[in-house]
C-alpha atoms as a PDB file:
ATOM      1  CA  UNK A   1      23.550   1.787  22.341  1.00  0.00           C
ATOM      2  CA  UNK A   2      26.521   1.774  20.186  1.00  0.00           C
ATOM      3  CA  UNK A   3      27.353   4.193  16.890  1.00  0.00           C
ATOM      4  CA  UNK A   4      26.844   1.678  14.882  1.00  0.00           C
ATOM      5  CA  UNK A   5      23.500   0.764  15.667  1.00  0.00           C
ATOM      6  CA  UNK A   6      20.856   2.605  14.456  1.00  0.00           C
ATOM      7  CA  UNK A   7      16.991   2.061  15.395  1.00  0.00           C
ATOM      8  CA  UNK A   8      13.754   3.917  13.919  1.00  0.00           C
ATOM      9  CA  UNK A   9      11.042   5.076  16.169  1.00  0.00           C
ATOM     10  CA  UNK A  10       7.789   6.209  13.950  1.00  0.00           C
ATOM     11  CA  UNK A  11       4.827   5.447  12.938  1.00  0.00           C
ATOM     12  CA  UNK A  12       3.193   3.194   9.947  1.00  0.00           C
ATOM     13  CA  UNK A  13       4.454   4.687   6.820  1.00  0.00           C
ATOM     14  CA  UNK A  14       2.511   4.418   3.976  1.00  0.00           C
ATOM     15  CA  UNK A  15       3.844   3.793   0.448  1.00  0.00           C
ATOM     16  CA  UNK A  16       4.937   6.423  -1.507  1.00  0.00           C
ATOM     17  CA  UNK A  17       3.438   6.141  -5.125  1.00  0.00           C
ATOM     18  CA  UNK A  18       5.185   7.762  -8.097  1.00  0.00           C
ATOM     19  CA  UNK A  19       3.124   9.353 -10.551  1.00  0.00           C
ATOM     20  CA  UNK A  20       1.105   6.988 -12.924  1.00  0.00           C
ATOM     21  CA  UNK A  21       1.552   4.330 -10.670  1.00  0.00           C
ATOM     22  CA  UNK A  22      -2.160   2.762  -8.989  1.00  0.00           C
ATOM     23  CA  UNK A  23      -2.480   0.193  -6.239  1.00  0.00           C
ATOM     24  CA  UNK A  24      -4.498  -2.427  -7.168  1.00  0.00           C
ATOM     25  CA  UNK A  25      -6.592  -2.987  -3.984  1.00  0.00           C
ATOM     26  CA  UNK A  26      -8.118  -0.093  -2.811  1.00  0.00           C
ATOM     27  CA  UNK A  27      -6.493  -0.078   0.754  1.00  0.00           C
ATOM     28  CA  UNK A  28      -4.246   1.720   2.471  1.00  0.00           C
ATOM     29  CA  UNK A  29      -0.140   0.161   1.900  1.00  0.00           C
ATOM     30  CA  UNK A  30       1.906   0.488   4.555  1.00  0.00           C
ATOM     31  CA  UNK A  31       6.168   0.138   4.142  1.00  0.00           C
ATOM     32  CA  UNK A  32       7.205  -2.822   6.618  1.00  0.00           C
ATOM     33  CA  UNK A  33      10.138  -1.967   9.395  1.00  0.00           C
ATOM     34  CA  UNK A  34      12.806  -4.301   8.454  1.00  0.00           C
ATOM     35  CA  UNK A  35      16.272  -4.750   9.848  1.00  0.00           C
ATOM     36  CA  UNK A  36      19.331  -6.305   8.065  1.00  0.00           C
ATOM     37  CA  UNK A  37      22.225  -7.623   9.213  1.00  0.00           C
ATOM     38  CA  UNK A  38      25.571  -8.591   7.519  1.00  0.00           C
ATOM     39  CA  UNK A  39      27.204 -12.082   8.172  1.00  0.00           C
ATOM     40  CA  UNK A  40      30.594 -13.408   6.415  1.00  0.00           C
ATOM     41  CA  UNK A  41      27.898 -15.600   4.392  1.00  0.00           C
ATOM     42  CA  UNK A  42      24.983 -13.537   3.921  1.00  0.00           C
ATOM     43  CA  UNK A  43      22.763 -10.729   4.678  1.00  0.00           C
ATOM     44  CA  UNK A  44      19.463 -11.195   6.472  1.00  0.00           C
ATOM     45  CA  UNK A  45      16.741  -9.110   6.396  1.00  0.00           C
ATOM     46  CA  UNK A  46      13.841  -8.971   8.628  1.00  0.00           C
ATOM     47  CA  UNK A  47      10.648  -7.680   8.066  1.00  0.00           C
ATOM     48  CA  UNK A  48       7.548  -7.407  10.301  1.00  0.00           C
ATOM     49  CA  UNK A  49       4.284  -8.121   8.343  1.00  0.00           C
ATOM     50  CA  UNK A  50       2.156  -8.578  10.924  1.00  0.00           C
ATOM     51  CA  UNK A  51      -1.234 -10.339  10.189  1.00  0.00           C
ATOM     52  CA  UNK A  52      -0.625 -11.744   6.903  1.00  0.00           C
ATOM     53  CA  UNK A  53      -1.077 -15.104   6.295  1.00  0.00           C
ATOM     54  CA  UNK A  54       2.422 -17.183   4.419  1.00  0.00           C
ATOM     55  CA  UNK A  55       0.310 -17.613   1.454  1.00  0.00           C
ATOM     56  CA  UNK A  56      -0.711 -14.397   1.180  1.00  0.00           C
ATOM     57  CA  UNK A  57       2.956 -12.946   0.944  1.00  0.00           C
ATOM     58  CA  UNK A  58       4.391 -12.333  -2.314  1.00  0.00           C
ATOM     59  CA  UNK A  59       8.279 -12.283  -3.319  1.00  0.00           C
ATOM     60  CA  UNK A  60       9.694 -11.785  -6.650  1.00  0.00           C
ATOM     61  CA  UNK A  61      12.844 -11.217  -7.669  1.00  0.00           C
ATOM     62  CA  UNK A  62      13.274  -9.035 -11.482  1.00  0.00           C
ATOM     63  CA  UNK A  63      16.203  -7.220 -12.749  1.00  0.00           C
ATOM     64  CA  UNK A  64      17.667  -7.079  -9.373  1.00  0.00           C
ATOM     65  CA  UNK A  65      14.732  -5.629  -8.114  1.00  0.00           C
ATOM     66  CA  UNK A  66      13.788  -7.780  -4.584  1.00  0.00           C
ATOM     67  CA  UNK A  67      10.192  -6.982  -3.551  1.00  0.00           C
ATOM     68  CA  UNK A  68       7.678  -8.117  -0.738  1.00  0.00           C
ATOM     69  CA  UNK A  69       3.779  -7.789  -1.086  1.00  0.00           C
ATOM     70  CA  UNK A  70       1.880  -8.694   1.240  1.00  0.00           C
ATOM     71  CA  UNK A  71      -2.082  -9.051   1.483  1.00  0.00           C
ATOM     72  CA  UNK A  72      -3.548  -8.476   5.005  1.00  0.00           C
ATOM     73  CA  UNK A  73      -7.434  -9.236   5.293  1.00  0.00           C
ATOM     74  CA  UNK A  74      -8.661  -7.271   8.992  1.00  0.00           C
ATOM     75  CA  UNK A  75     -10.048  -9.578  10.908  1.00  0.00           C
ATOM     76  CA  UNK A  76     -13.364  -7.798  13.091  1.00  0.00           C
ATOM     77  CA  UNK A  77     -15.199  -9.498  15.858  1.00  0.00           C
ATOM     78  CA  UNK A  78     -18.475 -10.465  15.272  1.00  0.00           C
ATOM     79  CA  UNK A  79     -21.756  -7.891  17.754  1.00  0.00           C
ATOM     80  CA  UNK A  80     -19.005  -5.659  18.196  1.00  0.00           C
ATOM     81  CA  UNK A  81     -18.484  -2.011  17.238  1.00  0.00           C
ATOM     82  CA  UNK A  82     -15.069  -0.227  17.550  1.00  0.00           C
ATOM     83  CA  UNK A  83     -14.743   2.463  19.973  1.00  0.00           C
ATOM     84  CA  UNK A  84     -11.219   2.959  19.622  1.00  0.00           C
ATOM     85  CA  UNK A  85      -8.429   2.637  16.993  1.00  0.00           C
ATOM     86  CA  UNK A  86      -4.539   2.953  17.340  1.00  0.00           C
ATOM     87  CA  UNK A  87      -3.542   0.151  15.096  1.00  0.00           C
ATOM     88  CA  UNK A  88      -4.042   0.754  11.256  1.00  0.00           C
ATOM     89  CA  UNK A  89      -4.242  -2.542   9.303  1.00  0.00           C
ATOM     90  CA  UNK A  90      -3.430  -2.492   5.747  1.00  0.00           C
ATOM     91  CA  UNK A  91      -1.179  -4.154   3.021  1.00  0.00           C
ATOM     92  CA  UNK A  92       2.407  -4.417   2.602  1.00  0.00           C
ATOM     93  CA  UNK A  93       4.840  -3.862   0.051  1.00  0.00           C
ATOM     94  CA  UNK A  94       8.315  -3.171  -0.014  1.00  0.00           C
ATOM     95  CA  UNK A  95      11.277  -3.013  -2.486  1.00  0.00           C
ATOM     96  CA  UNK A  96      15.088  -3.308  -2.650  1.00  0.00           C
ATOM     97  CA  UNK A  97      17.922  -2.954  -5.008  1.00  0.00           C
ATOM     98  CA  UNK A  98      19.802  -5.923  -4.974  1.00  0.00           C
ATOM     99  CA  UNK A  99      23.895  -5.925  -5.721  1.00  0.00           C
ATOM    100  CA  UNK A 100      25.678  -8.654  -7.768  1.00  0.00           C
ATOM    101  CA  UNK A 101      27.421  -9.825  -5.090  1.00  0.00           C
ATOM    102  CA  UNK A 102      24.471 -11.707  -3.999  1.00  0.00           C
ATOM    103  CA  UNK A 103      23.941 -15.042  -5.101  1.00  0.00           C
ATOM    104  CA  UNK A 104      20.206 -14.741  -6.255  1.00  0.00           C
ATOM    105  CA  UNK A 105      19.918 -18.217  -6.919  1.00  0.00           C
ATOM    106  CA  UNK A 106      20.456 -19.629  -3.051  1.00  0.00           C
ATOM    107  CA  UNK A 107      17.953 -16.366  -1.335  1.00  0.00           C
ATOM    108  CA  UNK A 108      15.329 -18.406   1.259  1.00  0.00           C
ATOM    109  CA  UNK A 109      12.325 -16.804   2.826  1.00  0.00           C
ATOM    110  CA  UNK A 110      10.573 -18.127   5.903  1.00  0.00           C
ATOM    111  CA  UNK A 111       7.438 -16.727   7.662  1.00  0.00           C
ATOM    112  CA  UNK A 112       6.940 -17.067  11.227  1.00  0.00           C
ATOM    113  CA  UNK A 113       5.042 -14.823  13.984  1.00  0.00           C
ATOM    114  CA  UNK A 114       4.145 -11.818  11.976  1.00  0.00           C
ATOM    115  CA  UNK A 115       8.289 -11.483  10.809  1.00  0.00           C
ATOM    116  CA  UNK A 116       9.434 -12.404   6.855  1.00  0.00           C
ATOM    117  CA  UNK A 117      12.987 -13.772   7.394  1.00  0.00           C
ATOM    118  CA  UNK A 118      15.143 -13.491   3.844  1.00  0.00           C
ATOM    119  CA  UNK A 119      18.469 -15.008   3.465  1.00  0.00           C
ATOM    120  CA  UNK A 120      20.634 -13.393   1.203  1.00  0.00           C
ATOM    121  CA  UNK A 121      23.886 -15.648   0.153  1.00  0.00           C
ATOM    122  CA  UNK A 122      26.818 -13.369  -0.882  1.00  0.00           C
ATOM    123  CA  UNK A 123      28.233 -14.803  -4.230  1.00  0.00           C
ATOM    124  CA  UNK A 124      31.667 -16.439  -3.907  1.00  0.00           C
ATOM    125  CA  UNK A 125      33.563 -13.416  -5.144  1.00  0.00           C
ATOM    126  CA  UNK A 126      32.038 -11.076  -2.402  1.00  0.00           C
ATOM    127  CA  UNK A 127      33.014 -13.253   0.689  1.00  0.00           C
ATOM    128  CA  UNK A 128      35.876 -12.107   2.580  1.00  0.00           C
ATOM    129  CA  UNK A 129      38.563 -13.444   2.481  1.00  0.00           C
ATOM    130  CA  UNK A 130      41.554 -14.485   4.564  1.00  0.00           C
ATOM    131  CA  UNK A 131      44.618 -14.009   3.364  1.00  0.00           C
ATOM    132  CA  UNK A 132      47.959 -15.735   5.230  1.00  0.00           C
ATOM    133  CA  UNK A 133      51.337 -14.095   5.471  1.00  0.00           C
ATOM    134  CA  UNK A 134      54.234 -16.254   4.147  1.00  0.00           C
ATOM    135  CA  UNK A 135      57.147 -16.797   5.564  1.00  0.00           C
ATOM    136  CA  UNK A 136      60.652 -16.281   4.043  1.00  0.00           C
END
């Protein structure tokens, strides 16, 4: 593995509430393991929400403020009775600052497999850009 990448091995980790704030299911909210990456164009983020349904994944965008909730509804078999659990299910919600030198206008979301794929556009004046020597 190279310096530069950096991976995260750990458990669910549940949302950190600041004072006065209240959830407004009473369920257990779980922060969802996302990656980004940086292209020349954009930056994608990926974010693992697994068992929520597309429609039940929420995305708002407010005073540069990006954030994902997601509802998950658990989903028990029928004449059975659980003898074992190592899989918490819960909700989802996650938030993140967002720079001007996005172009908050062009973002797309896709759902597909249990991941939330966001496209970021950079704006115009955050794009590299290459600049040729002249010749004398």
């Amino acid at each position: 593995m190279s310096d530069s990448e950096k991976t995260l091995d750990a458990e669910k980790q549940e949302v950190a509430l600041s004072e006065g704030t209240e959830l407004t299911r009473d369920r257990v909210t779980f922060l969802p393991r996302s990656d980004i990456y940086e292209t020349n164009e954009a930056l994608v983020l990926l974010m693992d929400i697994p068992g929520a349904k597309e429609e039940d994944i929420d995305i708002t965008l407010e005073k540069n403020i990006l954030t994902v909730h997601a509802l998950v509804d658990p989903k028990e078999p029928e004449n059975y009775a659980l003898a074992l659990q190592e899989y918490e299910v819960g909700d989802y919600q996650r938030s993140f600052r967002l720079s001007n030198e996005i172009d908050q206008d062009r973002i797309e979301a896709s759902y597909r497999h249990g991941v939330l794929r966001l496209v970021l556009p950079k704006a115009e004046a955050a794009k590299a850009k290459k600049i040729s020597i002249k010749s004398n």
